[in-house]
C-alpha atoms as a PDB file:
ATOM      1  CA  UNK A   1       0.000   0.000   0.000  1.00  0.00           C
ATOM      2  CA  UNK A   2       1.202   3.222  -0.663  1.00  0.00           C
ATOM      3  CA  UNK A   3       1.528   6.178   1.532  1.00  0.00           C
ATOM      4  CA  UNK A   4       0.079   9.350   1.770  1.00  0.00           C
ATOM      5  CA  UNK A   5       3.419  10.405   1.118  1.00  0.00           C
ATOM      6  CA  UNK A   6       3.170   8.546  -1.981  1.00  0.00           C
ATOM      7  CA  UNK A   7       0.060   9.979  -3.733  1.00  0.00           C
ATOM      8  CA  UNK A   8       1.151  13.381  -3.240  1.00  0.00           C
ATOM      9  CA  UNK A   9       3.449  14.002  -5.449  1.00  0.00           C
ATOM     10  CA  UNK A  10       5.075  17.510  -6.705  1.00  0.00           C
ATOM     11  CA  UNK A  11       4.770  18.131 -10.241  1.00  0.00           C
ATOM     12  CA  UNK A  12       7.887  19.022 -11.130  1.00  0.00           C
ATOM     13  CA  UNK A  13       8.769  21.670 -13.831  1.00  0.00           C
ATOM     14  CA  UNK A  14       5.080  22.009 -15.188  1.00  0.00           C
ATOM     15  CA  UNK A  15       3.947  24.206 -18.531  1.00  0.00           C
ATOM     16  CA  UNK A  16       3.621  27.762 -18.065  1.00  0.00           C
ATOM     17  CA  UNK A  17       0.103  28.132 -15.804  1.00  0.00           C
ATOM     18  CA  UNK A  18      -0.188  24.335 -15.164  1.00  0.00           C
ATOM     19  CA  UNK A  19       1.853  24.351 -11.455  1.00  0.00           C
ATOM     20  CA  UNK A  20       0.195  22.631  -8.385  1.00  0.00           C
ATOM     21  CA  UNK A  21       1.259  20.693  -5.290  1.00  0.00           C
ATOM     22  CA  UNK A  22      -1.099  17.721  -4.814  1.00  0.00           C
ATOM     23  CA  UNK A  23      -2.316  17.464  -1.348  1.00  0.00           C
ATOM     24  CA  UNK A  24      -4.556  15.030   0.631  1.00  0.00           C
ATOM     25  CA  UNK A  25      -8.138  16.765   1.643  1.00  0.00           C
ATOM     26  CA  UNK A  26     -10.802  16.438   4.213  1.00  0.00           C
ATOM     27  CA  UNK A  27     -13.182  15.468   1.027  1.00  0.00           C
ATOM     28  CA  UNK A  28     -12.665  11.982  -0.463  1.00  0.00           C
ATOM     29  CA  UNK A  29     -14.157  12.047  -4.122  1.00  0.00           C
ATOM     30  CA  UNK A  30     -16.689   9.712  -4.941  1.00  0.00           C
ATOM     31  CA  UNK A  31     -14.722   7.558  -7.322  1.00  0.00           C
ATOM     32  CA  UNK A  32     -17.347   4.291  -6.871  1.00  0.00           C
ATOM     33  CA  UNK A  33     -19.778   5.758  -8.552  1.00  0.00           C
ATOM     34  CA  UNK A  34     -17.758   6.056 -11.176  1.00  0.00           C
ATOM     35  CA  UNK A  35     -17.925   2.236 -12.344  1.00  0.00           C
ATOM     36  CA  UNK A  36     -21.065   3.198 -14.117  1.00  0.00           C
ATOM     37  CA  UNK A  37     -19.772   5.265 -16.831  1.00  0.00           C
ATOM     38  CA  UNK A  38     -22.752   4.678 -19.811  1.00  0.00           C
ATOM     39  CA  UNK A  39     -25.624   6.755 -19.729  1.00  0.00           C
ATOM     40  CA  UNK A  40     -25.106  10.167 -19.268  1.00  0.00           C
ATOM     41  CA  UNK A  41     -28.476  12.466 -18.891  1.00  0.00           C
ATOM     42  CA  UNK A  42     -29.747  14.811 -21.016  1.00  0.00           C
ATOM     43  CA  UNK A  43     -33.437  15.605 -19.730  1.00  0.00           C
ATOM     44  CA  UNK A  44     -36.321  18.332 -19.555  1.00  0.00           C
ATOM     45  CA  UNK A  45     -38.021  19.053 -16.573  1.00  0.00           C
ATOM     46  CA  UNK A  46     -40.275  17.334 -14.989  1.00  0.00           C
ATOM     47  CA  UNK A  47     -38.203  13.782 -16.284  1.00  0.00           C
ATOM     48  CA  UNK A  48     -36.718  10.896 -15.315  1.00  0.00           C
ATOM     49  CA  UNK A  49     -33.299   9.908 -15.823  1.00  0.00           C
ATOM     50  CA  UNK A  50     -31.235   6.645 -16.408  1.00  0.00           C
ATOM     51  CA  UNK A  51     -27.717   8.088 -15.477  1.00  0.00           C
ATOM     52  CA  UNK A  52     -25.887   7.017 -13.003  1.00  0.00           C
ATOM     53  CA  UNK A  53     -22.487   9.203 -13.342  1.00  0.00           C
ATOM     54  CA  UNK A  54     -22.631  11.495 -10.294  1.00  0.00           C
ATOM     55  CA  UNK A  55     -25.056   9.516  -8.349  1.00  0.00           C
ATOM     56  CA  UNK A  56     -24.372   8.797  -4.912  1.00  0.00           C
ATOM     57  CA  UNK A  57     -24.141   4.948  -4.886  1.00  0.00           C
ATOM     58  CA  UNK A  58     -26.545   1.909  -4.688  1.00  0.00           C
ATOM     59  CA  UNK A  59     -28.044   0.313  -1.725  1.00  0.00           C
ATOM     60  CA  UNK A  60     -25.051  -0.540   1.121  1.00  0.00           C
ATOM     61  CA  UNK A  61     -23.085  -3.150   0.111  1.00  0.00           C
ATOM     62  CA  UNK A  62     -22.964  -6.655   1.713  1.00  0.00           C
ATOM     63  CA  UNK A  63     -19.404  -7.683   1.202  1.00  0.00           C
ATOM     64  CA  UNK A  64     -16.694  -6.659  -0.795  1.00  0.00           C
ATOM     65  CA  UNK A  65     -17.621  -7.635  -4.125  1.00  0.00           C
ATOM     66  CA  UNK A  66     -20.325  -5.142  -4.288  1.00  0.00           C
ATOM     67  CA  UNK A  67     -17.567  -2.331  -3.855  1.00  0.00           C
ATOM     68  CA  UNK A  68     -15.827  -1.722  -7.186  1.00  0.00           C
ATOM     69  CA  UNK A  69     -11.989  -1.122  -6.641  1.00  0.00           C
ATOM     70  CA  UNK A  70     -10.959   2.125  -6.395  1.00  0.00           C
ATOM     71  CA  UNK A  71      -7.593   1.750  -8.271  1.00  0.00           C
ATOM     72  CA  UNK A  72      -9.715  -0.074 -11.258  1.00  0.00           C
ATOM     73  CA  UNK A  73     -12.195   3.113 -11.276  1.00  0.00           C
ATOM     74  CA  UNK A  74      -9.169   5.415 -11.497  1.00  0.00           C
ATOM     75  CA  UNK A  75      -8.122   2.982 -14.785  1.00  0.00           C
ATOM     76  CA  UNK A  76     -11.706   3.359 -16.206  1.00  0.00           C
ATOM     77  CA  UNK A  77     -12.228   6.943 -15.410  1.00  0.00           C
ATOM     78  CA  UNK A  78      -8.700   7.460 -17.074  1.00  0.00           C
ATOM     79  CA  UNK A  79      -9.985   4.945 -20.450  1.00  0.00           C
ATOM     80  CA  UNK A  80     -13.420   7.614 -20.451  1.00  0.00           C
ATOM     81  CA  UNK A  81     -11.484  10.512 -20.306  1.00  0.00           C
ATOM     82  CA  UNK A  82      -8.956   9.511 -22.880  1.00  0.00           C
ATOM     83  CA  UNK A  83      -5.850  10.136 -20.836  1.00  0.00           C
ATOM     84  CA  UNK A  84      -3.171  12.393 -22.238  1.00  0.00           C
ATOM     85  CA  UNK A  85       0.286  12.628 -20.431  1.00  0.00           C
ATOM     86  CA  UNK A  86       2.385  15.399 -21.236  1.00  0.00           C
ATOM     87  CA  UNK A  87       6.425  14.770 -20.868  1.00  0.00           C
ATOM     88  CA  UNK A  88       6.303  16.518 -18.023  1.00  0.00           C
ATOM     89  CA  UNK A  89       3.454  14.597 -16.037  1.00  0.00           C
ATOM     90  CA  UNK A  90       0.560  15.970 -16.379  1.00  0.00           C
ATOM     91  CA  UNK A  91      -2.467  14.296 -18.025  1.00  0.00           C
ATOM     92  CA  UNK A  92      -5.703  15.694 -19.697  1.00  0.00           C
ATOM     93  CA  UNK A  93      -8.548  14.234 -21.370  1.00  0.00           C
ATOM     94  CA  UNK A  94      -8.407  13.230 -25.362  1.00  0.00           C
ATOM     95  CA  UNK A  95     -10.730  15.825 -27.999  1.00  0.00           C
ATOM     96  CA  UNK A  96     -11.247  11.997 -29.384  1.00  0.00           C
ATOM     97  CA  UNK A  97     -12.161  10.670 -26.016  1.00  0.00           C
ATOM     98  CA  UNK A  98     -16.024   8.688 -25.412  1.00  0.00           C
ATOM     99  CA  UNK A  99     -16.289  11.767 -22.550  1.00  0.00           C
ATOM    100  CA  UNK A 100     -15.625  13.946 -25.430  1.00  0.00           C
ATOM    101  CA  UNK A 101     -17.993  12.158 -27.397  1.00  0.00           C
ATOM    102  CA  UNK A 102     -20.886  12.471 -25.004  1.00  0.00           C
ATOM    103  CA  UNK A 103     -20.445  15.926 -23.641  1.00  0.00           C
ATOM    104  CA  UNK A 104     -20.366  17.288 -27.926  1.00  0.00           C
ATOM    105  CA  UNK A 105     -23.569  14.851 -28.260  1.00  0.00           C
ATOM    106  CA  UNK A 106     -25.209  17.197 -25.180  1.00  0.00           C
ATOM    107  CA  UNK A 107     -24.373  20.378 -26.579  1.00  0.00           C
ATOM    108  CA  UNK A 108     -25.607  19.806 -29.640  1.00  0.00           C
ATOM    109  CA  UNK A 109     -28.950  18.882 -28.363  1.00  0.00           C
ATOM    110  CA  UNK A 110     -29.136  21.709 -25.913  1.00  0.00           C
ATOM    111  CA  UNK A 111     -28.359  23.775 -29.283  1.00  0.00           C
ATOM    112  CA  UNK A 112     -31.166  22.392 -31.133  1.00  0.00           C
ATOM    113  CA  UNK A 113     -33.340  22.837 -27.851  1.00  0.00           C
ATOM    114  CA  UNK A 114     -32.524  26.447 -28.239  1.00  0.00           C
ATOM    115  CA  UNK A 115     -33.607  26.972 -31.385  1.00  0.00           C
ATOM    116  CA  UNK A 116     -36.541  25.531 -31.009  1.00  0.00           C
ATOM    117  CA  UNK A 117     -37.456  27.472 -28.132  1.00  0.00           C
ATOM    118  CA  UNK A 118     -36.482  30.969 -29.727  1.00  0.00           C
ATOM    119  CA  UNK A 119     -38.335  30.095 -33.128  1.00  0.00           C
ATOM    120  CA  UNK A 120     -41.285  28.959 -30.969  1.00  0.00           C
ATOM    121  CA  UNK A 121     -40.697  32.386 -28.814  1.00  0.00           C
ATOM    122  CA  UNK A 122     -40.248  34.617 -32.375  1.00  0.00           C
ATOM    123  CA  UNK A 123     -43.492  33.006 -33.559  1.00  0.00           C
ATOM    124  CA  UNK A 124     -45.551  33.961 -30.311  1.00  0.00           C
ATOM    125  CA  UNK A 125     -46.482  30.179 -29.293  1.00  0.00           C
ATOM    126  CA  UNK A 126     -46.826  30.169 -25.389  1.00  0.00           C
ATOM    127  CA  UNK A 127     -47.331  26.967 -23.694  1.00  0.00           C
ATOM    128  CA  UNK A 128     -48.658  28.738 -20.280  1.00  0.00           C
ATOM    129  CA  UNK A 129     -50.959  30.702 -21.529  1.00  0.00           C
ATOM    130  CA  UNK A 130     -48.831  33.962 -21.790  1.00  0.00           C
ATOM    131  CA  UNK A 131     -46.988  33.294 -18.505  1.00  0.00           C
ATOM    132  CA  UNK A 132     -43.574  33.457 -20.194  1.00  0.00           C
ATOM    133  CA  UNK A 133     -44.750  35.772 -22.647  1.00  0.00           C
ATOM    134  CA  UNK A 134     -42.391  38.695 -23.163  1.00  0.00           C
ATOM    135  CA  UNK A 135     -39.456  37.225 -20.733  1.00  0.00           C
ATOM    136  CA  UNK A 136     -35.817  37.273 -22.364  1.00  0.00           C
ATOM    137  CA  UNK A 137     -34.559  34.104 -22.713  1.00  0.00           C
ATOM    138  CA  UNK A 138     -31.796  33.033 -20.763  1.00  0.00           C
ATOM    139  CA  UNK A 139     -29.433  29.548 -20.016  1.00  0.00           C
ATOM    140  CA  UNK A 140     -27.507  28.876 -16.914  1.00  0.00           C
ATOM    141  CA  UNK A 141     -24.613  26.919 -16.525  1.00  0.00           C
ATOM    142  CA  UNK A 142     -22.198  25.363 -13.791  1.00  0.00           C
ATOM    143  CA  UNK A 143     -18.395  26.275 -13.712  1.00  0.00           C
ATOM    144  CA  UNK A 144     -16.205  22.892 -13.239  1.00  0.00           C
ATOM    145  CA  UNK A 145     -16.948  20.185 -15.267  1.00  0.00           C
ATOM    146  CA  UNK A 146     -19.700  21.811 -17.063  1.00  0.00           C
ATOM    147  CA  UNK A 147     -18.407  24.825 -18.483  1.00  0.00           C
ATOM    148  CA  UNK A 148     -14.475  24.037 -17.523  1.00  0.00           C
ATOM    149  CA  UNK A 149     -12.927  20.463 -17.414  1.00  0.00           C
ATOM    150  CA  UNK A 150     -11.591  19.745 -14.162  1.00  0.00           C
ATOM    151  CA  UNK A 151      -9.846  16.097 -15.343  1.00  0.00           C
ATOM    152  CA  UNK A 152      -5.985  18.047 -14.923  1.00  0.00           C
ATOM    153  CA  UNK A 153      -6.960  19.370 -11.129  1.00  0.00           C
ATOM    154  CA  UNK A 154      -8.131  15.770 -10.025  1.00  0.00           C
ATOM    155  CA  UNK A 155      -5.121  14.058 -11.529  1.00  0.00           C
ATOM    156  CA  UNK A 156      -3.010  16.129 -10.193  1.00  0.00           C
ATOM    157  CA  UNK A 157      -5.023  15.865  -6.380  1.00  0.00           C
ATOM    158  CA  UNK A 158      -5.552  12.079  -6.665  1.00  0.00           C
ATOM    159  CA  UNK A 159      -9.291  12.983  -6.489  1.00  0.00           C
ATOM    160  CA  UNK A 160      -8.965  13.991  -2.834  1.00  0.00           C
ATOM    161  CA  UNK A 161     -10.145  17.326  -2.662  1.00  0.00           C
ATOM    162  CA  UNK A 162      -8.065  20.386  -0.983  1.00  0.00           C
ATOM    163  CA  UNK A 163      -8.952  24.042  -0.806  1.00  0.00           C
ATOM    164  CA  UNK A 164      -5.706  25.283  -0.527  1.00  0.00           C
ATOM    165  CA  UNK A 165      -5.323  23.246  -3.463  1.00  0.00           C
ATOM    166  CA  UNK A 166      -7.992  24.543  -5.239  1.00  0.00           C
ATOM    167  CA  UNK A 167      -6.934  28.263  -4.534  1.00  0.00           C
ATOM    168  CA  UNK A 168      -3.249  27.253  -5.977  1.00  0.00           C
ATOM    169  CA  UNK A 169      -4.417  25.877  -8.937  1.00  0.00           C
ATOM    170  CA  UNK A 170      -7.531  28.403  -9.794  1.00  0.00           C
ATOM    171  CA  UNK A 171      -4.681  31.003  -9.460  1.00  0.00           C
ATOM    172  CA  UNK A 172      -2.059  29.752 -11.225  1.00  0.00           C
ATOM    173  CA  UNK A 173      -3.642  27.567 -13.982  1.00  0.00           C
ATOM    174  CA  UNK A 174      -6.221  27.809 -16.575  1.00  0.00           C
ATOM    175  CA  UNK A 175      -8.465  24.681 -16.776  1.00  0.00           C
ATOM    176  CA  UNK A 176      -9.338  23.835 -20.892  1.00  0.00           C
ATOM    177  CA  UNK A 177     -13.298  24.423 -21.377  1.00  0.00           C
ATOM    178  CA  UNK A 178     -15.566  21.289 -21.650  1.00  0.00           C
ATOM    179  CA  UNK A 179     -15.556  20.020 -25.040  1.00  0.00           C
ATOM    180  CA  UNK A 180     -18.325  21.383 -26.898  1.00  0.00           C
ATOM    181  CA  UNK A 181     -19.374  24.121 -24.556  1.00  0.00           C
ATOM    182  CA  UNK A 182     -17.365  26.660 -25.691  1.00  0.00           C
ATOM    183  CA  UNK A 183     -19.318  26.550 -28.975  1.00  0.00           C
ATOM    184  CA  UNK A 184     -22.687  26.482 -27.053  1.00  0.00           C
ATOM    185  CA  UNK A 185     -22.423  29.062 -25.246  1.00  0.00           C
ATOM    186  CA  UNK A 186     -21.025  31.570 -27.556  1.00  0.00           C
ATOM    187  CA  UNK A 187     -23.760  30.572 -29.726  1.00  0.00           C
ATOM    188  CA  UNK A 188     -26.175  31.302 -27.794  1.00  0.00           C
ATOM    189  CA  UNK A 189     -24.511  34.787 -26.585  1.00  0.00           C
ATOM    190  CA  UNK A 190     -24.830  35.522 -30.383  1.00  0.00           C
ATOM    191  CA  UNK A 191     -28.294  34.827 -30.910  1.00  0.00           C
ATOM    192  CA  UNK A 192     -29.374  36.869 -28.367  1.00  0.00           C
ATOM    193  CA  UNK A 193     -29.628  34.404 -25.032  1.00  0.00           C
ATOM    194  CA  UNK A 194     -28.523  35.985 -22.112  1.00  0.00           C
ATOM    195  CA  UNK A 195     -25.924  33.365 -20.428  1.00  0.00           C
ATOM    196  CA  UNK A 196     -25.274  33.414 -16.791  1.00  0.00           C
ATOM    197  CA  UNK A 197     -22.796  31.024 -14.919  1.00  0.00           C
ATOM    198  CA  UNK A 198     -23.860  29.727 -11.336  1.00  0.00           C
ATOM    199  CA  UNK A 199     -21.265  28.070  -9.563  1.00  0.00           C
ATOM    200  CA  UNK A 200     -20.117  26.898  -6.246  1.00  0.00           C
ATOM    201  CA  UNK A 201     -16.778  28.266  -5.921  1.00  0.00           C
ATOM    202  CA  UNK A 202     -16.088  30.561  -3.555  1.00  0.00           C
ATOM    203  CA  UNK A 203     -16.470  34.723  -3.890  1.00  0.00           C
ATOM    204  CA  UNK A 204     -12.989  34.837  -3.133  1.00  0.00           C
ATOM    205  CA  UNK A 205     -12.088  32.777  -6.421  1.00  0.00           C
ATOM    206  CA  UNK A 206     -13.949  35.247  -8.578  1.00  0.00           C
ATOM    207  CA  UNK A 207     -10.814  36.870 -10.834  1.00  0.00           C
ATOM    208  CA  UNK A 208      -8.968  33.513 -11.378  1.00  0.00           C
ATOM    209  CA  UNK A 209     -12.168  31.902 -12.721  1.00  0.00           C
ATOM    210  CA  UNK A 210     -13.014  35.086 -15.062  1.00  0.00           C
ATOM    211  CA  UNK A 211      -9.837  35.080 -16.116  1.00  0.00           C
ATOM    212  CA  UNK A 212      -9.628  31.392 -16.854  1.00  0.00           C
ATOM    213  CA  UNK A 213     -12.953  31.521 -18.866  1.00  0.00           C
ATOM    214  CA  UNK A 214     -12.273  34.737 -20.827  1.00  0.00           C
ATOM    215  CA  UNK A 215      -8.814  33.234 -21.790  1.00  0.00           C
ATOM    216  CA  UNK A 216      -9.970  29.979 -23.208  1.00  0.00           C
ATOM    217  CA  UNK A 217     -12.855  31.811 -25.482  1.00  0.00           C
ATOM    218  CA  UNK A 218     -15.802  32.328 -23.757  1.00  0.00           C
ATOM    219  CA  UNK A 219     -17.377  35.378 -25.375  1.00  0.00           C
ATOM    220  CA  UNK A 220     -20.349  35.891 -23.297  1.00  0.00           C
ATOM    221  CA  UNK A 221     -20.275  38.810 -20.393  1.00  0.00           C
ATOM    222  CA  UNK A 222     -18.555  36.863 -17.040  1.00  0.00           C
ATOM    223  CA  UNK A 223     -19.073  40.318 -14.853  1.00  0.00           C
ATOM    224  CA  UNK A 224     -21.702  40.220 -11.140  1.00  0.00           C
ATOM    225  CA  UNK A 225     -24.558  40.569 -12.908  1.00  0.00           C
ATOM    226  CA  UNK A 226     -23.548  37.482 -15.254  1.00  0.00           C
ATOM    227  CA  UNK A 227     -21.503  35.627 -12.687  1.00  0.00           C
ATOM    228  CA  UNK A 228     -22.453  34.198  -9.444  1.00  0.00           C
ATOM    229  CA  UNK A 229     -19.950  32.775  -7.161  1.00  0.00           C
ATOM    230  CA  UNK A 230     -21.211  30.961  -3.352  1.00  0.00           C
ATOM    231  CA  UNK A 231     -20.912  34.443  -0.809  1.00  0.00           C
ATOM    232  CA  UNK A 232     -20.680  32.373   2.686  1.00  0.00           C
ATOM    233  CA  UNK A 233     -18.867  35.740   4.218  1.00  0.00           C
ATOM    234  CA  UNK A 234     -21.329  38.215   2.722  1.00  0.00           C
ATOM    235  CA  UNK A 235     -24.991  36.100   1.193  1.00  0.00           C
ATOM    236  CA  UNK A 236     -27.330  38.181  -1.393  1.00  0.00           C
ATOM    237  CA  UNK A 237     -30.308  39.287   0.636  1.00  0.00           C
ATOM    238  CA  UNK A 238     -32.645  37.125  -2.354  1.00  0.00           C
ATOM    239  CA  UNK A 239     -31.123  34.012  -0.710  1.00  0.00           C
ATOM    240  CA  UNK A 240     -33.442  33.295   2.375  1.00  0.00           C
ATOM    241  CA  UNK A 241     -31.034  30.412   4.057  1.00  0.00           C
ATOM    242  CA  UNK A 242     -28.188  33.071   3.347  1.00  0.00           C
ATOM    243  CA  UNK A 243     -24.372  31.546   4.343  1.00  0.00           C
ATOM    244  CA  UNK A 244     -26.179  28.352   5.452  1.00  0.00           C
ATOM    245  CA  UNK A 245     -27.312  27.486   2.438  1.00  0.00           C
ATOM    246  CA  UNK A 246     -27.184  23.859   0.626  1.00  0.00           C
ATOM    247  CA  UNK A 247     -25.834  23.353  -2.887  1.00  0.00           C
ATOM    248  CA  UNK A 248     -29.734  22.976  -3.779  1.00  0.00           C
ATOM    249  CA  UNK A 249     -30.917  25.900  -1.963  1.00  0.00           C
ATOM    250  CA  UNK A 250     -28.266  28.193  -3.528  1.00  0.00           C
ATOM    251  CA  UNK A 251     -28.124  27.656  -6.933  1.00  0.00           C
ATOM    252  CA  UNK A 252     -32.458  26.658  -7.235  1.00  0.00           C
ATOM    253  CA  UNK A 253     -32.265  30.585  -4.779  1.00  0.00           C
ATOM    254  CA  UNK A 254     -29.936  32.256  -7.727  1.00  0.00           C
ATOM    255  CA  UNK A 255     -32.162  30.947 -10.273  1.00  0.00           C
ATOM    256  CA  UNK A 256     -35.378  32.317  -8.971  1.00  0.00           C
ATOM    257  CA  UNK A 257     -33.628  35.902  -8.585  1.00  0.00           C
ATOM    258  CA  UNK A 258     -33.275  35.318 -12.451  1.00  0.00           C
ATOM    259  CA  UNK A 259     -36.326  35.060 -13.132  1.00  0.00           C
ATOM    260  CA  UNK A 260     -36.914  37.722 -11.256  1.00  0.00           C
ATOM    261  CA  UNK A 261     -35.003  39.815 -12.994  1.00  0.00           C
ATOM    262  CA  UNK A 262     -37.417  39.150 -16.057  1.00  0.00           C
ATOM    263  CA  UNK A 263     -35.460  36.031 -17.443  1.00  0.00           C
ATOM    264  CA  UNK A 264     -37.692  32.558 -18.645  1.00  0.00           C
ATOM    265  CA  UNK A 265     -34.258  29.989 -18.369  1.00  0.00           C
ATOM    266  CA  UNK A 266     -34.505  27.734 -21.176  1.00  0.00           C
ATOM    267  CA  UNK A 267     -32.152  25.250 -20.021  1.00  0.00           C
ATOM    268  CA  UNK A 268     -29.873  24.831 -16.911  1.00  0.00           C
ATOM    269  CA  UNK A 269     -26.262  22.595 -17.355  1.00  0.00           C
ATOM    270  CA  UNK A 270     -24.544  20.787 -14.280  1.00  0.00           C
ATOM    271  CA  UNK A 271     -22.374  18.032 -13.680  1.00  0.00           C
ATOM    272  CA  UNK A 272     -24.262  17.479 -10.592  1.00  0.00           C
ATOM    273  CA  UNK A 273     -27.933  16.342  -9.999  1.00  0.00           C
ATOM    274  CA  UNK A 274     -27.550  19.224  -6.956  1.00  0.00           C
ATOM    275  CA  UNK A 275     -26.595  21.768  -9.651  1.00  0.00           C
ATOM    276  CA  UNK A 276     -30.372  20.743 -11.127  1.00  0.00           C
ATOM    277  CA  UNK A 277     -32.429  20.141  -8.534  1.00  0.00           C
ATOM    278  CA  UNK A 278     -35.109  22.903  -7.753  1.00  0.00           C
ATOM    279  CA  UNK A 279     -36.435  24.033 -10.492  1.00  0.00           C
ATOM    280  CA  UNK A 280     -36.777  27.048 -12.221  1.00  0.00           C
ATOM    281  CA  UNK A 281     -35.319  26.407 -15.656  1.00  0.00           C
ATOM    282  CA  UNK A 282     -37.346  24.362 -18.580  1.00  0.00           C
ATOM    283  CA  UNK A 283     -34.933  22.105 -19.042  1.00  0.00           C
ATOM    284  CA  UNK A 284     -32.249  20.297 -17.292  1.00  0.00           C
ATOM    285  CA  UNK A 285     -29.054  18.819 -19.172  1.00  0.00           C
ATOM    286  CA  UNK A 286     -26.888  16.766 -16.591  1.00  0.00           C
ATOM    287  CA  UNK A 287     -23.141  16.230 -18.100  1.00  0.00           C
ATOM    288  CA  UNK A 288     -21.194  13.332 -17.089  1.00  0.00           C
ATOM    289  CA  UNK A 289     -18.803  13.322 -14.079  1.00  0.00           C
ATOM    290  CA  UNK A 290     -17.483   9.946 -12.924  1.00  0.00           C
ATOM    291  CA  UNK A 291     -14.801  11.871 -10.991  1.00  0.00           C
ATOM    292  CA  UNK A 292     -16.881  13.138  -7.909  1.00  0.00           C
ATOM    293  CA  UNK A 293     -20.211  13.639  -6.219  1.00  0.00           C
ATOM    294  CA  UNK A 294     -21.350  16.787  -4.771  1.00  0.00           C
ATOM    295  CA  UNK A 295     -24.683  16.545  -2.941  1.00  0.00           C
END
């Protein structure tokens, strides 16, 4: 068995903006979920889904043999991703990869969605009987592994998370963008759709993750009134469960505000089932994440 000592490694010498010291965390990632890696979610509101990336787990298991093995996982997650490693040790995920594959195969749905949706809104149809009518149309979407592929960061951590960690790498490193997402959402800042990111990271990581976005080509506006980042030190007054908030409660709380601020969301994208629990948004597109599990 190897030590802690072991699995956190130094990386040495890395590419300019790719430096991080691995460290052990007080969150272990859930990597057993990971075993199920087919069927990733794409679904509207109000339906049912078959995917099991991200989920929590199964029922308890009874002995060992219902527990996949964690070092296997790592292998398979590795084999999904496509892993790349650089000369100098670092990996990323493969532009040919099946996660590449599926997460292209989401966005393009979500962009036919869209379309849909604004013809439908150009052409005066109204499902609700006028409820929507005259609302701008909007999309929300997550920050790490939704908008911005995290697959570098949790190599480099052994998928045992770190804040200190975190802050290291946000600051010093610019995550690639999830493939296929880039495209999506610059489309839809072109044709009008206002696009606002909702994330979990903390106020404090505001300027690394702007700058990280802008740099790798996201076009649409990532200032406050675009951007919303988890305030534990300082909450917005729309949040009622202010720095106590759960992932749920927060991001279902930031979604109602915009609405409130005279936006219908026609879809909402997460890597996390939390990210789309709550409602308010039409439609719900869940990308895949073997890598962790955020309830």
């Amino acid at each position: 068995m190897s030590s802690n000592d072991d699995r956190s490694k130094r990386v040495e010498n890395p590419r300019p903006l790719r430096a991080l010291t691995a460290t052990r965390g007080a969150r272990v990632a859930a990597l057993t979920v990971a075993a199920a890696l087919a069927g990733t979610a794409l679904f509207g509101a109000g339906q049912a889904t078959a995917d099991n990336s991200g989920r929590a787990g199964a029922e308890p298991p009874v002995t060992d043999r219902d527990i996949p093995n964690i070092d296997k996982v790592k292998e398979q997650i590795a084999d999904y991703y496509g892993d790349i490693e650089t000369p100098d040790g670092e990996h990323y995920a493969s532009p040919g990869s099946d996660y590449a594959k599926q997460v292209r195969g989401i966005a393009a749905g979500a962009q036919r969605d869209l379309k849909k949706a604004l013809a439908k809104q150009s052409e005066g149809e109204d499902e609700d009987g006028g409820e929507r009518h005259g609302k701008k149309p909007a999309v929300v979407f997550d920050v790490d592994d939704t908008t911005l592929l995290t697959y570098n960061f949790e190599q480099q951590i052994g998928y045992n998370f770190d804040e200190k960690a975190q802050d290291e790498y946000l600051r010093t490193t610019d995550m690639d963008a999830v493939f296929g997402m880039k495209k999506l959402v610059n489309w839809a800042h072109e044709k009008g759709i206002t696009v606002f990111f909702l994330t979990g990271r903390a106020e404090h990581q505001r300027d690394w993750s702007v700058r990280n976005l802008e740099n790798v080509g996201y076009k649409a506006p990532v200032d406050r009134k675009h951007f919303f980042l988890k305030n534990k030190e300082n909450p917005p007054p729309y949040l009622e469960c202010g720095a106590d908030c759960t992932t749920v409660e927060y991001k279902s709380g930031t979604r109602k505000h915009i609405e409130s601020e005279g936006y219908r969301i026609l879809g909402n994208f997460g890597d996390q089932f939390s990210d789309l629990k709550g409602g308010h948004a039409e439609r719900k597109y869940k990308m895949p994440n073997p890598m962790y599990f955020l309830p």
